[in-house]
PDB file of N, CA and C in Angstrom:
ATOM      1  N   UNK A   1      -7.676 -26.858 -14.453  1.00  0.00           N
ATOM      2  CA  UNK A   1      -7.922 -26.169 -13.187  1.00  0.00           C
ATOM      3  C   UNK A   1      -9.430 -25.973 -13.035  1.00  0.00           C
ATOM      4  N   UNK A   2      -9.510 -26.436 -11.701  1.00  0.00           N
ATOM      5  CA  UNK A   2     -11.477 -26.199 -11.452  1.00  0.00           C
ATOM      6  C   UNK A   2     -11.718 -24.807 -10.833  1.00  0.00           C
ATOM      7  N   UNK A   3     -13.021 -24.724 -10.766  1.00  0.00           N
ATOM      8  CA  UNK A   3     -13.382 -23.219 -10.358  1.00  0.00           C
ATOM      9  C   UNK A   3     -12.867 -22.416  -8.976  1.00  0.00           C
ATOM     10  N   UNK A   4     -13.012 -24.031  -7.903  1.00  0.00           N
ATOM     11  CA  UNK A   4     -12.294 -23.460  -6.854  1.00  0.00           C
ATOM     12  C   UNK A   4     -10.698 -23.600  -6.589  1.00  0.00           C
ATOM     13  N   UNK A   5      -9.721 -23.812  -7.438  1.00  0.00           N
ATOM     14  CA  UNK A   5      -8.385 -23.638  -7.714  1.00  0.00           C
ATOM     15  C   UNK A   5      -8.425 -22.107  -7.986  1.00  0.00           C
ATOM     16  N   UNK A   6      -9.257 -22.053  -9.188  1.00  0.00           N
ATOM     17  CA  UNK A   6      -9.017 -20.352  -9.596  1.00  0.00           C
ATOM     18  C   UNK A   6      -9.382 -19.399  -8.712  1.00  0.00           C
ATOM     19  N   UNK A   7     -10.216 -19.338  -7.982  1.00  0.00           N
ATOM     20  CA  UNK A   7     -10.607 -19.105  -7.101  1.00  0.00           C
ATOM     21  C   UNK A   7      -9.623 -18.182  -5.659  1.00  0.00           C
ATOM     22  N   UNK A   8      -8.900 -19.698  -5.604  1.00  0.00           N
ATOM     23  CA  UNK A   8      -8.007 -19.615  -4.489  1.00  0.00           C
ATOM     24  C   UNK A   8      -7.281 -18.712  -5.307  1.00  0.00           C
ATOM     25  N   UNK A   9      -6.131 -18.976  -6.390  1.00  0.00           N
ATOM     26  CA  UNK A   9      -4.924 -18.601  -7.101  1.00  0.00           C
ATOM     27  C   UNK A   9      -5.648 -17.023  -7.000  1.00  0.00           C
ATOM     28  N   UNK A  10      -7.247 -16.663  -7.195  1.00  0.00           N
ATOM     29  CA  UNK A  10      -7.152 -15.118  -7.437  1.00  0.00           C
ATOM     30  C   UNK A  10      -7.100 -14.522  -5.925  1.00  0.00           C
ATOM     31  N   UNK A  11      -7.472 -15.034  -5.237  1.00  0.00           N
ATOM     32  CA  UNK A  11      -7.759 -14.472  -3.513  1.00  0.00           C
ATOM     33  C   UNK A  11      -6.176 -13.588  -3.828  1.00  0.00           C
ATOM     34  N   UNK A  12      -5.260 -14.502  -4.423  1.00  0.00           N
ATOM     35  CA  UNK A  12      -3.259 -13.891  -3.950  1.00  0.00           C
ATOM     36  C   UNK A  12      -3.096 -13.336  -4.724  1.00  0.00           C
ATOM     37  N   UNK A  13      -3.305 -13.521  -6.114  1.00  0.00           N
ATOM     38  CA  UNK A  13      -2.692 -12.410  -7.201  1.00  0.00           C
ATOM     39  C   UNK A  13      -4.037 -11.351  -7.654  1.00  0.00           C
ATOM     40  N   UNK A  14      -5.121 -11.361  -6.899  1.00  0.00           N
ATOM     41  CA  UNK A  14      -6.408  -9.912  -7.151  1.00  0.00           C
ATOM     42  C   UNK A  14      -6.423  -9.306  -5.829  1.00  0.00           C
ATOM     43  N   UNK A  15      -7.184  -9.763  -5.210  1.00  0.00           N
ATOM     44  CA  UNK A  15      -7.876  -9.801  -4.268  1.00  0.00           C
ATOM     45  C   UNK A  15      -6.986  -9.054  -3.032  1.00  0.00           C
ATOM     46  N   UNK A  16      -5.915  -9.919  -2.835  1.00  0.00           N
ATOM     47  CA  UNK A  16      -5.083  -9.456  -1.799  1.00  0.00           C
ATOM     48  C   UNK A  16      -3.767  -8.542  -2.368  1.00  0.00           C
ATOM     49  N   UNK A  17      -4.006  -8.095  -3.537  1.00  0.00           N
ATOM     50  CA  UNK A  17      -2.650  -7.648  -4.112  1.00  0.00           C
ATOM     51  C   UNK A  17      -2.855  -6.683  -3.664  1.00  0.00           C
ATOM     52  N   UNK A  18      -1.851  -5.744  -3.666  1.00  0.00           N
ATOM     53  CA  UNK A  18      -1.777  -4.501  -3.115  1.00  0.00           C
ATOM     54  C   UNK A  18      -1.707  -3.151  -4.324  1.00  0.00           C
ATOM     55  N   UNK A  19      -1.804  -3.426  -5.736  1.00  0.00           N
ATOM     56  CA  UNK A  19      -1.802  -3.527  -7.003  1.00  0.00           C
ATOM     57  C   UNK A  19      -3.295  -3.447  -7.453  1.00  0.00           C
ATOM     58  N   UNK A  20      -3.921  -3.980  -6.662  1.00  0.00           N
ATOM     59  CA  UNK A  20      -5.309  -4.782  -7.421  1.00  0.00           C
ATOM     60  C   UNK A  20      -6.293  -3.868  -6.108  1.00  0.00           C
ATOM     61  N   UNK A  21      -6.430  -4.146  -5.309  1.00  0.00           N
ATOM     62  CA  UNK A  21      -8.257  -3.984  -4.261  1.00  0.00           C
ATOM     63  C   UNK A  21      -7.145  -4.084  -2.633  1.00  0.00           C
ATOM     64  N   UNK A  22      -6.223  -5.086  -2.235  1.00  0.00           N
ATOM     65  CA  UNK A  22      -5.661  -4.596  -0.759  1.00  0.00           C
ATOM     66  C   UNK A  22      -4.962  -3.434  -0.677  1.00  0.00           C
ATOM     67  N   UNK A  23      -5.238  -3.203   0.489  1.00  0.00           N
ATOM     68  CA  UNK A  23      -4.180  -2.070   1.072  1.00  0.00           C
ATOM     69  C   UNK A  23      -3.080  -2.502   2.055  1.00  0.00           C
ATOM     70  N   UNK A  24      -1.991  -1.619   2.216  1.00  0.00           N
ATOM     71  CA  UNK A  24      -1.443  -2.211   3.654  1.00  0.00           C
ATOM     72  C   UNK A  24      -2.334  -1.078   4.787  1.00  0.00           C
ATOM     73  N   UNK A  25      -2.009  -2.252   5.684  1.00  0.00           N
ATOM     74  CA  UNK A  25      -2.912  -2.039   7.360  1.00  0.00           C
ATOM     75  C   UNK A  25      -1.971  -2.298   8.244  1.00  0.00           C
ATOM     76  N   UNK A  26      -1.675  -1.305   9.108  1.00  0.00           N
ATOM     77  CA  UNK A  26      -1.249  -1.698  10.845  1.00  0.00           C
ATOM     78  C   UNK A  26      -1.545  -2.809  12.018  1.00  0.00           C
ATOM     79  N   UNK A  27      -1.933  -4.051  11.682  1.00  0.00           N
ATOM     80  CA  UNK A  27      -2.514  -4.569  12.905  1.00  0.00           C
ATOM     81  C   UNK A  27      -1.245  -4.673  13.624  1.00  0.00           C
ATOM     82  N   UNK A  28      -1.785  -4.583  15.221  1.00  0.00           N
ATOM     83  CA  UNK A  28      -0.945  -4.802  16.660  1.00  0.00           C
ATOM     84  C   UNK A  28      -1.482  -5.971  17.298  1.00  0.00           C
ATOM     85  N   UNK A  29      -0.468  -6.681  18.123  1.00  0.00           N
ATOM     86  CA  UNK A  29      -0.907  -7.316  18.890  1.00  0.00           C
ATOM     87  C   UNK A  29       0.247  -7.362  20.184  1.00  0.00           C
ATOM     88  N   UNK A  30      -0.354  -8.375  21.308  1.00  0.00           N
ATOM     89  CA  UNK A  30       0.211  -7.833  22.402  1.00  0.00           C
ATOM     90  C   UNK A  30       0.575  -9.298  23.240  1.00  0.00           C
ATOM     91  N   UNK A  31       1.414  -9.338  23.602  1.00  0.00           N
ATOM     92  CA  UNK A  31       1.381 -10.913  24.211  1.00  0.00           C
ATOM     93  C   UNK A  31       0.439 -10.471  25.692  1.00  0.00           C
ATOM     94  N   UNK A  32       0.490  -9.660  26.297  1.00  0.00           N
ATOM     95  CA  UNK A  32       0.378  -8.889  27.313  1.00  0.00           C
ATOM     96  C   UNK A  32      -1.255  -8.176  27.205  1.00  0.00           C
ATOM     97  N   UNK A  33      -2.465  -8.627  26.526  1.00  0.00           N
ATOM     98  CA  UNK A  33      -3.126  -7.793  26.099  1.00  0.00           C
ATOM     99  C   UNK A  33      -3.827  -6.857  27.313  1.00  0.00           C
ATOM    100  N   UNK A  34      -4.176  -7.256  28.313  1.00  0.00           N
ATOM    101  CA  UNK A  34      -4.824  -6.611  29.440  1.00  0.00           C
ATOM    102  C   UNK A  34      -3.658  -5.678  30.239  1.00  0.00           C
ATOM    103  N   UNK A  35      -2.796  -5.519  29.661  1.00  0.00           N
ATOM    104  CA  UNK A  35      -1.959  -4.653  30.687  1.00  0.00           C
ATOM    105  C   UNK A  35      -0.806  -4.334  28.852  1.00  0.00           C
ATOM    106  N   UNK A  36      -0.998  -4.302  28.396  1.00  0.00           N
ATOM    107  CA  UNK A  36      -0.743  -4.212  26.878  1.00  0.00           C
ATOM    108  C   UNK A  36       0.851  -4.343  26.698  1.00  0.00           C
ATOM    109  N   UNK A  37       1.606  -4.912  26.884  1.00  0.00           N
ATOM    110  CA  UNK A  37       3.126  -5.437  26.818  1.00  0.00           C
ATOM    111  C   UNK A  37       3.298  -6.300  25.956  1.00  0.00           C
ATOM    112  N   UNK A  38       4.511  -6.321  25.674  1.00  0.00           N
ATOM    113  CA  UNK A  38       4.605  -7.316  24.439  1.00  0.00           C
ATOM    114  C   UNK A  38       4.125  -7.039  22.739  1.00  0.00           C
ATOM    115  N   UNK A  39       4.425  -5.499  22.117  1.00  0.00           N
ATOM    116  CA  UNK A  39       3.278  -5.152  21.730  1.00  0.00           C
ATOM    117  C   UNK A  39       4.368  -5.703  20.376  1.00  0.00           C
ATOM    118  N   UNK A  40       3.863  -5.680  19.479  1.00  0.00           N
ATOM    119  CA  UNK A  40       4.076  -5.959  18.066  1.00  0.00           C
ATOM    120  C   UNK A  40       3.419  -6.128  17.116  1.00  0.00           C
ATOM    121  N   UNK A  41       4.044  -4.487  15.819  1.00  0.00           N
ATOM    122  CA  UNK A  41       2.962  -4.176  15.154  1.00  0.00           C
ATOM    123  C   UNK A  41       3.699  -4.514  13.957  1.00  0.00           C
ATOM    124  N   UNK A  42       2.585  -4.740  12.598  1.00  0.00           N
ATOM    125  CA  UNK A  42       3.183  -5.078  11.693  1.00  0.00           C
ATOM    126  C   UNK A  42       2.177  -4.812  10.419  1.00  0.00           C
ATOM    127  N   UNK A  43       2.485  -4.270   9.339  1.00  0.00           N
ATOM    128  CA  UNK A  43       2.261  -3.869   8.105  1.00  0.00           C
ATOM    129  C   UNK A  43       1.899  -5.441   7.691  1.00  0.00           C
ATOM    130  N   UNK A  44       0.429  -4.961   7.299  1.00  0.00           N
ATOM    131  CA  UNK A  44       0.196  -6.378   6.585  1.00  0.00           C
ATOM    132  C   UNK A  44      -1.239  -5.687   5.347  1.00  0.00           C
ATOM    133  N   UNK A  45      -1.292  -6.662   4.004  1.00  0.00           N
ATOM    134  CA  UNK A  45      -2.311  -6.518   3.170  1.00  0.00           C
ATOM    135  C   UNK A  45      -3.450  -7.006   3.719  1.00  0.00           C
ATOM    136  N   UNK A  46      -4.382  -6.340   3.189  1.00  0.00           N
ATOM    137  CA  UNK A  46      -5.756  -6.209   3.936  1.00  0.00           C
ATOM    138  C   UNK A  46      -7.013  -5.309   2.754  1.00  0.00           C
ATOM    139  N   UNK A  47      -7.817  -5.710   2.863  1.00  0.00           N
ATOM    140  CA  UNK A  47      -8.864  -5.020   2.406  1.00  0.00           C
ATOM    141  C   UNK A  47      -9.777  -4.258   3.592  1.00  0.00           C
ATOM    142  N   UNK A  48     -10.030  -3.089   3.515  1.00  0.00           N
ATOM    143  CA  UNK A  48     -10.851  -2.914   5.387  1.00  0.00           C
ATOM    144  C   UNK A  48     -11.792  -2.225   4.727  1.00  0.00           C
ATOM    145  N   UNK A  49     -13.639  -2.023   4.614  1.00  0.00           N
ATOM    146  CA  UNK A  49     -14.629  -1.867   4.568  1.00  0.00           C
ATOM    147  C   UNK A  49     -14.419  -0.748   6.014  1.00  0.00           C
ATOM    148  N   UNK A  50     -15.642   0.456   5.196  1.00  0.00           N
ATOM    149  CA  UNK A  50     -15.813   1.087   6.733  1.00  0.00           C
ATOM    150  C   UNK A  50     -17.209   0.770   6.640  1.00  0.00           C
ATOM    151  N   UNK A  51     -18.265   1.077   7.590  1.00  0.00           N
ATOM    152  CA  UNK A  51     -19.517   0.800   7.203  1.00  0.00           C
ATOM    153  C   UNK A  51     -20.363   2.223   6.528  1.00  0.00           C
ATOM    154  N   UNK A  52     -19.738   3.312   7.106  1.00  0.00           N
ATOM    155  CA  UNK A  52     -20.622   4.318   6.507  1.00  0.00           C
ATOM    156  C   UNK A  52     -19.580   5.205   5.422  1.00  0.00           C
ATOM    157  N   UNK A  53     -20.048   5.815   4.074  1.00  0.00           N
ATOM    158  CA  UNK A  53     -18.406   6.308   2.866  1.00  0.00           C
ATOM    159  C   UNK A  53     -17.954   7.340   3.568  1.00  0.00           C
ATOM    160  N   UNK A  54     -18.095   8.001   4.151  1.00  0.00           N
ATOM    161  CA  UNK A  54     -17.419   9.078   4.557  1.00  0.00           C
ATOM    162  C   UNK A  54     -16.267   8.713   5.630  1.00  0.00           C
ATOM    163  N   UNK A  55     -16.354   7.424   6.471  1.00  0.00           N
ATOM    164  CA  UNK A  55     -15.828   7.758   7.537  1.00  0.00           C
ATOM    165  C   UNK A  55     -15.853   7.805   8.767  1.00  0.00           C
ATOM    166  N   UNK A  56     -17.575   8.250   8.979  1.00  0.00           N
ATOM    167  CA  UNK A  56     -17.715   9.303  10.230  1.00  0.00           C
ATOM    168  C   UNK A  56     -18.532   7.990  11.020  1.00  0.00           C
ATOM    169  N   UNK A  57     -18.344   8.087  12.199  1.00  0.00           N
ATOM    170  CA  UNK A  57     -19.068   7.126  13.327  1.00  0.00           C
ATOM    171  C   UNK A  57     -20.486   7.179  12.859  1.00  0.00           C
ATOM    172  N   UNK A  58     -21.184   5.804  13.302  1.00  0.00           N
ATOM    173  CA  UNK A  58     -22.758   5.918  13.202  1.00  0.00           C
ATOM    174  C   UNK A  58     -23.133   6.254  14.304  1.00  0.00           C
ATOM    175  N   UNK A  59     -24.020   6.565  14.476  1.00  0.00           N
ATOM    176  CA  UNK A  59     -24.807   7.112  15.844  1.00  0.00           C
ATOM    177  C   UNK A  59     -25.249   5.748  16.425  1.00  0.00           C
ATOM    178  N   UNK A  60     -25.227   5.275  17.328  1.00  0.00           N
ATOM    179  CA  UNK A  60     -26.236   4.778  17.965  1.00  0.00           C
ATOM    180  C   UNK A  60     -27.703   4.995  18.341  1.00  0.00           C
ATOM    181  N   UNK A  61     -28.653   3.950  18.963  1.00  0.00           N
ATOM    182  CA  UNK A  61     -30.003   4.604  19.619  1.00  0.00           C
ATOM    183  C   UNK A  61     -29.901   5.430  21.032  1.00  0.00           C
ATOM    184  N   UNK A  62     -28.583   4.834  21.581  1.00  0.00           N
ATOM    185  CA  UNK A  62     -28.579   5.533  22.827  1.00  0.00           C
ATOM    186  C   UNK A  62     -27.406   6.640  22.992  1.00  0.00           C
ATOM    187  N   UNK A  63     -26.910   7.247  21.950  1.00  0.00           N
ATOM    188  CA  UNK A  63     -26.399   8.100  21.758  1.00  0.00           C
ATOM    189  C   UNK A  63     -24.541   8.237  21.623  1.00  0.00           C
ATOM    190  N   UNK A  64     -24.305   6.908  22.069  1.00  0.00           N
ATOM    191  CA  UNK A  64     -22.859   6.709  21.944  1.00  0.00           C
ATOM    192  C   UNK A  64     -22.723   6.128  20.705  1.00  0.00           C
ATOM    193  N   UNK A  65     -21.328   6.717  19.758  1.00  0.00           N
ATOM    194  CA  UNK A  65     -21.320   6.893  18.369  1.00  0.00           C
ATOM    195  C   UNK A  65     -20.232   5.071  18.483  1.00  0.00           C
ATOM    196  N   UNK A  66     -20.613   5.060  17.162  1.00  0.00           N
ATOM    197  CA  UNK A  66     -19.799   3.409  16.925  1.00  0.00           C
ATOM    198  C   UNK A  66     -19.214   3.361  15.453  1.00  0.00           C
ATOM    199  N   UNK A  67     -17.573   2.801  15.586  1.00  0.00           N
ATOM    200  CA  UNK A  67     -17.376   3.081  14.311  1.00  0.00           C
ATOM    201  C   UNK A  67     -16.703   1.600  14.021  1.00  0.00           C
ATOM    202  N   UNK A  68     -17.100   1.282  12.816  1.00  0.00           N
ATOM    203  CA  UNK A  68     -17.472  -0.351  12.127  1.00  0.00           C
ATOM    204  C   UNK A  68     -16.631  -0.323  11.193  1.00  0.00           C
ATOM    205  N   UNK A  69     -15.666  -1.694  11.382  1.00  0.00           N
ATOM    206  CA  UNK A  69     -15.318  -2.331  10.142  1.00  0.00           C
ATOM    207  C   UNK A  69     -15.102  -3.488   9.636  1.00  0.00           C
ATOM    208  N   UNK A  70     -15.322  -3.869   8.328  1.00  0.00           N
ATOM    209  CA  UNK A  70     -14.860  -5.435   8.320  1.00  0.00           C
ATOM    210  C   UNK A  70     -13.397  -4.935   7.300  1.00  0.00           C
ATOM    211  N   UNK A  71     -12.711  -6.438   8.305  1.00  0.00           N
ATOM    212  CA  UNK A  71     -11.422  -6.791   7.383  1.00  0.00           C
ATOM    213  C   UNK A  71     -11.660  -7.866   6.889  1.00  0.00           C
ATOM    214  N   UNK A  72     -10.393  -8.141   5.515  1.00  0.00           N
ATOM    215  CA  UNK A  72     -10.701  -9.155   4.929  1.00  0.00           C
ATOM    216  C   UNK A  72      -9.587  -9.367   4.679  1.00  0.00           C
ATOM    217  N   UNK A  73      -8.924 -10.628   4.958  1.00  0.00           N
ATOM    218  CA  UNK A  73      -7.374 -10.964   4.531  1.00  0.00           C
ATOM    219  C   UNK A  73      -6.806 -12.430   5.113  1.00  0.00           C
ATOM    220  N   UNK A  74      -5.941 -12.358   3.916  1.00  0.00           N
ATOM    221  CA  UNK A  74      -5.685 -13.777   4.112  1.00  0.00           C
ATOM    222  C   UNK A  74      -5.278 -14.769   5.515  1.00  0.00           C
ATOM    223  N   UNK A  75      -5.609 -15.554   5.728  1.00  0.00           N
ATOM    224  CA  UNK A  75      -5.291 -16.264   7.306  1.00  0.00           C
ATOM    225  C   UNK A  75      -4.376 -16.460   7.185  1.00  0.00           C
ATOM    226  N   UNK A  76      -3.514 -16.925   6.330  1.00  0.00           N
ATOM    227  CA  UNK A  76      -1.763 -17.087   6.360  1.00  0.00           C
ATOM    228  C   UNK A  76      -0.949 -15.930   6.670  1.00  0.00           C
ATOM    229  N   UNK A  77      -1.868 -14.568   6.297  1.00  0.00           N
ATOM    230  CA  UNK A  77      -0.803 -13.283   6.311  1.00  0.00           C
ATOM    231  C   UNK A  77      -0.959 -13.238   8.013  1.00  0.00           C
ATOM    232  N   UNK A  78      -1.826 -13.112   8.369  1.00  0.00           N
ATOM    233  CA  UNK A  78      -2.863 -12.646   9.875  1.00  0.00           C
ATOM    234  C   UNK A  78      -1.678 -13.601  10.748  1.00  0.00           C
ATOM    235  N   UNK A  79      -1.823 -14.969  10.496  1.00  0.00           N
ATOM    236  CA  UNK A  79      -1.376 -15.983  11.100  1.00  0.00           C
ATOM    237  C   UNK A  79      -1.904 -16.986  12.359  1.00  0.00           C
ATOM    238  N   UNK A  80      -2.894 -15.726  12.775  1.00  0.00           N
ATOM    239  CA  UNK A  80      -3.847 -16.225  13.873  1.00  0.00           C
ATOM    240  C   UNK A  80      -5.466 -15.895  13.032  1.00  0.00           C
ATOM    241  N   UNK A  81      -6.456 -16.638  14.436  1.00  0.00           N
ATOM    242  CA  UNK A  81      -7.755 -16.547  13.973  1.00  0.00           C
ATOM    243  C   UNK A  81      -8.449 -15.873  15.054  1.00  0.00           C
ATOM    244  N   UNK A  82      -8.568 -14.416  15.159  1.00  0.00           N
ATOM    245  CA  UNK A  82      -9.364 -13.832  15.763  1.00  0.00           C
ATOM    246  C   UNK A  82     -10.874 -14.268  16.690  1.00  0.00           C
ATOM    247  N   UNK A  83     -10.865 -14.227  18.227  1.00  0.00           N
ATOM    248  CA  UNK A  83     -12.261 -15.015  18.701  1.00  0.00           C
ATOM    249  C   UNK A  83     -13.296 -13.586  18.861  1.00  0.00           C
ATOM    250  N   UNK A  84     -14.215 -13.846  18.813  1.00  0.00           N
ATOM    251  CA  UNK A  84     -15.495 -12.793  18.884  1.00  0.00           C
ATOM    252  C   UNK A  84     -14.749 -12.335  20.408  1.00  0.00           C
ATOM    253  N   UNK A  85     -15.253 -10.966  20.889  1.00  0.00           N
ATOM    254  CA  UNK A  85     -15.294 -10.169  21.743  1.00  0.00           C
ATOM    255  C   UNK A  85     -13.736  -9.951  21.820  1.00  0.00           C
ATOM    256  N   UNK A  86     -12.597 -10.552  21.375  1.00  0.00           N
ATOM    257  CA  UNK A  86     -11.655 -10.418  21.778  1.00  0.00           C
ATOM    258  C   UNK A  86     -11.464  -8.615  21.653  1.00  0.00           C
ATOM    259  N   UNK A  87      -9.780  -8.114  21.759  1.00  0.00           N
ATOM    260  CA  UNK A  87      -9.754  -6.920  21.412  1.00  0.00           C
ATOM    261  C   UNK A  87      -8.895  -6.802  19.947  1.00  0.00           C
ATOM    262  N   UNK A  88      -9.054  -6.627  19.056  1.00  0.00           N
ATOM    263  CA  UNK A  88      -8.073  -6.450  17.825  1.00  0.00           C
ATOM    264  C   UNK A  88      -7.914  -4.710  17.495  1.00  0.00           C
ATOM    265  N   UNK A  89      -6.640  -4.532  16.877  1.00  0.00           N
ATOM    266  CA  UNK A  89      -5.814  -3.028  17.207  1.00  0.00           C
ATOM    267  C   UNK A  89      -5.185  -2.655  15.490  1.00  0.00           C
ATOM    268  N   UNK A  90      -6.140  -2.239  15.072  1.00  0.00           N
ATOM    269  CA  UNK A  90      -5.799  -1.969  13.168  1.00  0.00           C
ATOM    270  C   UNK A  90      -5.740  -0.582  13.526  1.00  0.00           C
ATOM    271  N   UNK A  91      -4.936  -0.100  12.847  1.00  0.00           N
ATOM    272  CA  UNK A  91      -3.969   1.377  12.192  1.00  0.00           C
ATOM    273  C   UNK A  91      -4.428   1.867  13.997  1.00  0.00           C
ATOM    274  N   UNK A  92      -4.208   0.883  14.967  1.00  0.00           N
ATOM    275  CA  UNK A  92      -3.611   1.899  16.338  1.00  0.00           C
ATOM    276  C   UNK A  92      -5.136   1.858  16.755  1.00  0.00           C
ATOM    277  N   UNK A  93      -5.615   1.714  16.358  1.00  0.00           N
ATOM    278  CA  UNK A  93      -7.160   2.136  17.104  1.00  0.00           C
ATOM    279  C   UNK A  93      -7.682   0.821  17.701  1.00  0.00           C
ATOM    280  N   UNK A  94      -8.434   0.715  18.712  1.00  0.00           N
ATOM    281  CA  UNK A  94      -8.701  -0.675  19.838  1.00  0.00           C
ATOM    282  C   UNK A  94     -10.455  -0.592  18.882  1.00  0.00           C
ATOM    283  N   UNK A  95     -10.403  -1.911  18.487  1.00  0.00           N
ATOM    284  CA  UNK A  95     -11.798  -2.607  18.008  1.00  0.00           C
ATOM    285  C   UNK A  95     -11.802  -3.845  19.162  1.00  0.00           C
ATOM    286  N   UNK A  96     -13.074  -4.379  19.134  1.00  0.00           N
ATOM    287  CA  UNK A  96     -13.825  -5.570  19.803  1.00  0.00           C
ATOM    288  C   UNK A  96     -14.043  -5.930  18.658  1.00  0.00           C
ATOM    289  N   UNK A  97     -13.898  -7.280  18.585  1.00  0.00           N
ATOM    290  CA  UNK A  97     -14.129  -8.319  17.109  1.00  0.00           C
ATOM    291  C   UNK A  97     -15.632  -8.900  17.620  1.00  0.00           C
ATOM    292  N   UNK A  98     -16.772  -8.581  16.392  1.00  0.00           N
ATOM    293  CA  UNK A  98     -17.466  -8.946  16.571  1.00  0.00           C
ATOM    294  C   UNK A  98     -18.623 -10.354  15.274  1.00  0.00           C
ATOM    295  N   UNK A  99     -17.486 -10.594  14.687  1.00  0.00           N
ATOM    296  CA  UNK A  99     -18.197 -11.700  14.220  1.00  0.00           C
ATOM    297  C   UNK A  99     -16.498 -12.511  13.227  1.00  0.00           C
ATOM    298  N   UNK A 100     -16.809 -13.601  12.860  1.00  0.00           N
ATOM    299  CA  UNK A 100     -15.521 -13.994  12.385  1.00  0.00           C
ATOM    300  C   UNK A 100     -15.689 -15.176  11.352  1.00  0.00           C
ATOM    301  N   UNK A 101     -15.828 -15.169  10.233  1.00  0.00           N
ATOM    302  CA  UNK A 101     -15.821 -16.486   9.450  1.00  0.00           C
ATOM    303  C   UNK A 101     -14.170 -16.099   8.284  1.00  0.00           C
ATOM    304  N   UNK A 102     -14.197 -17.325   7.463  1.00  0.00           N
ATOM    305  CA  UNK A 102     -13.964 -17.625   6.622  1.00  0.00           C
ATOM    306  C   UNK A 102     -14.562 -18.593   5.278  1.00  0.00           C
ATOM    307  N   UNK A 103     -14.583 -17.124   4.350  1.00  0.00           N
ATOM    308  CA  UNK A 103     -14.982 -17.737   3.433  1.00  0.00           C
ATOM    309  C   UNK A 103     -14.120 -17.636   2.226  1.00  0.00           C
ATOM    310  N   UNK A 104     -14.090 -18.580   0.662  1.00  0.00           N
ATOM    311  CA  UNK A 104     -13.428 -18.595   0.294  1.00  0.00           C
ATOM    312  C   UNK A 104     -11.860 -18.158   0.287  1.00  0.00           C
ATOM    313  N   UNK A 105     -10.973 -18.692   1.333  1.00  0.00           N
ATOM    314  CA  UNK A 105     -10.289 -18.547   1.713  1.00  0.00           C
ATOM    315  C   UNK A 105      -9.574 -16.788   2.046  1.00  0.00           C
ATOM    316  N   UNK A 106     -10.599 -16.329   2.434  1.00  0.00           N
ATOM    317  CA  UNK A 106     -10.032 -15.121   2.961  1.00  0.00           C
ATOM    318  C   UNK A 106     -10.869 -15.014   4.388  1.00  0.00           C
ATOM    319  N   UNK A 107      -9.966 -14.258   5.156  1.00  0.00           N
ATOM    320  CA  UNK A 107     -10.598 -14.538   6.498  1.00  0.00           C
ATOM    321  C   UNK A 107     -11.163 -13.145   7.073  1.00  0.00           C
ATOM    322  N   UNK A 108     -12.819 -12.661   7.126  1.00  0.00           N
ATOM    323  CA  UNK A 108     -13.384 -12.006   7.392  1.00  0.00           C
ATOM    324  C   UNK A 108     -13.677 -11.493   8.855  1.00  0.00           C
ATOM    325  N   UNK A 109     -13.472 -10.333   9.427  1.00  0.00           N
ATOM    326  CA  UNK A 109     -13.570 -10.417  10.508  1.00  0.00           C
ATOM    327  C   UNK A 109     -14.412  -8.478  10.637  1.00  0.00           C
ATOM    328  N   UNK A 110     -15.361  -8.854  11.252  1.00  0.00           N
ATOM    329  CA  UNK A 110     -16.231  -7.665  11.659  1.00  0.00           C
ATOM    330  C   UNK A 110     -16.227  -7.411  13.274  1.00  0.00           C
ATOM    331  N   UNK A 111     -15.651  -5.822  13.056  1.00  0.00           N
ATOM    332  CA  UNK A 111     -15.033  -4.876  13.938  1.00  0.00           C
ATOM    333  C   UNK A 111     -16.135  -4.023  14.491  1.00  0.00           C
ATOM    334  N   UNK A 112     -15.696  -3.528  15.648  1.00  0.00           N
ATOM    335  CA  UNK A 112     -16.528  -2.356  16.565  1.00  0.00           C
ATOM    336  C   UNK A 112     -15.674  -1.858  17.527  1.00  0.00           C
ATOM    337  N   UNK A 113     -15.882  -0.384  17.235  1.00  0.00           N
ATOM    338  CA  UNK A 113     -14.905   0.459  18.618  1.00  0.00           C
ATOM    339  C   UNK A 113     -15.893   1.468  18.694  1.00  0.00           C
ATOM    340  N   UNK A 114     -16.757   1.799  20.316  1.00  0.00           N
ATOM    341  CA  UNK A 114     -17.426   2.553  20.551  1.00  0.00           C
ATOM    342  C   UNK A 114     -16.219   3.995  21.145  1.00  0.00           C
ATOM    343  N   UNK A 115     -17.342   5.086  20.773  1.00  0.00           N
ATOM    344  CA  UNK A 115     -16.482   6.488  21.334  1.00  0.00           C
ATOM    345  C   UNK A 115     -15.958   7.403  19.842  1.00  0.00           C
ATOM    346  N   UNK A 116     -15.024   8.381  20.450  1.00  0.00           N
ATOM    347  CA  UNK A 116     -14.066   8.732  19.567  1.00  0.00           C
ATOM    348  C   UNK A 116     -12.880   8.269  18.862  1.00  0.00           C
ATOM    349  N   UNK A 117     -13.045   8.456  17.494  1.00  0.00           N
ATOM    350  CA  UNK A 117     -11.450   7.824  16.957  1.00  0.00           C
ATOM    351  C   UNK A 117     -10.483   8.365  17.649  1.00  0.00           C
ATOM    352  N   UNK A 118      -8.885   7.990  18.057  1.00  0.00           N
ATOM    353  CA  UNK A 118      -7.978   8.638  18.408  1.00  0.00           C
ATOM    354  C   UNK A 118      -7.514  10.033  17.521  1.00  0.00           C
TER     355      UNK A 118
END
C-alpha cells in the first residue's frame, strides 16, 4: 500500500469516524431553496471548525458581527458539491458558502452567516 492509499483508508476509519475527530452535524437542504420547500434534513459526520474558540461572532469593520465555519467531510457522505455563494443550512442555521475545494479526499467547504445566531 502507497502513501496515498493510506491516506484515503484513514480519511474513513480517523478522520471521519465519529470515534476518532467527526462529529454528527444537521445539514438541510431544500429542493425549493428560495421559497424553502422540499426541505430535508439529515444527520451526517462532519468535522466543523469555528473560526474564533469560544464561539462568539467576529466583529466586523463595519460593525455587523459574522460567524465562520469550515466543514470538512467526505463527498460521498454530502453527496453533492456545494457552489460558492450558494446558501448551505448546518445544525438549522442559514450560511453562504464561501470558498470550496477538495483536498485529500475530504471535501472542505468555508462558511459565513452575517447577524445573530438563531
Amino acid at each position: 500500500m502507497n502513501l496515498r492509499e493510506q491516506m484515503a483508508k484513514d480519511v474513513q476509519g480517523v478522520f471521519m469516524n465519529p470515534n476518532e475527530f467527526a462529529e454528527i452535524h444537521t445539514v438541510t437542504t431544500y429542493t425549493d431553496d428560495v421559497n424553502q420547500k422540499g426541505r430535508k434534513d439529515r444527520k451526517l459526520e462532519m468535522i466543523v471548525e469555528k473560526f474564533t474558540l469560544d464561539g462568539r461572532p467576529i466583529q466586523s469593520a463595519d460593525g455587523v458581527s459574522a460567524h465562520n465555519a469550515i466543514v470538512h467531510i467526505d463527498p460521498k457522505v454530502l453527496v453533492y458539491t456545494p457552489r460558492v455563494d450558494q446558501n448551505f443550512y448546518l445544525d438549522y442555521m442559514q450560511y453562504r458558502v464561501m470558498g470550496v475545494s477538495n483536498d485529500t479526499g475530504i471535501l472542505k467547504i468555508v462558511l459565513q452567516a452575517n447577524g445573530k445566531r438563531p
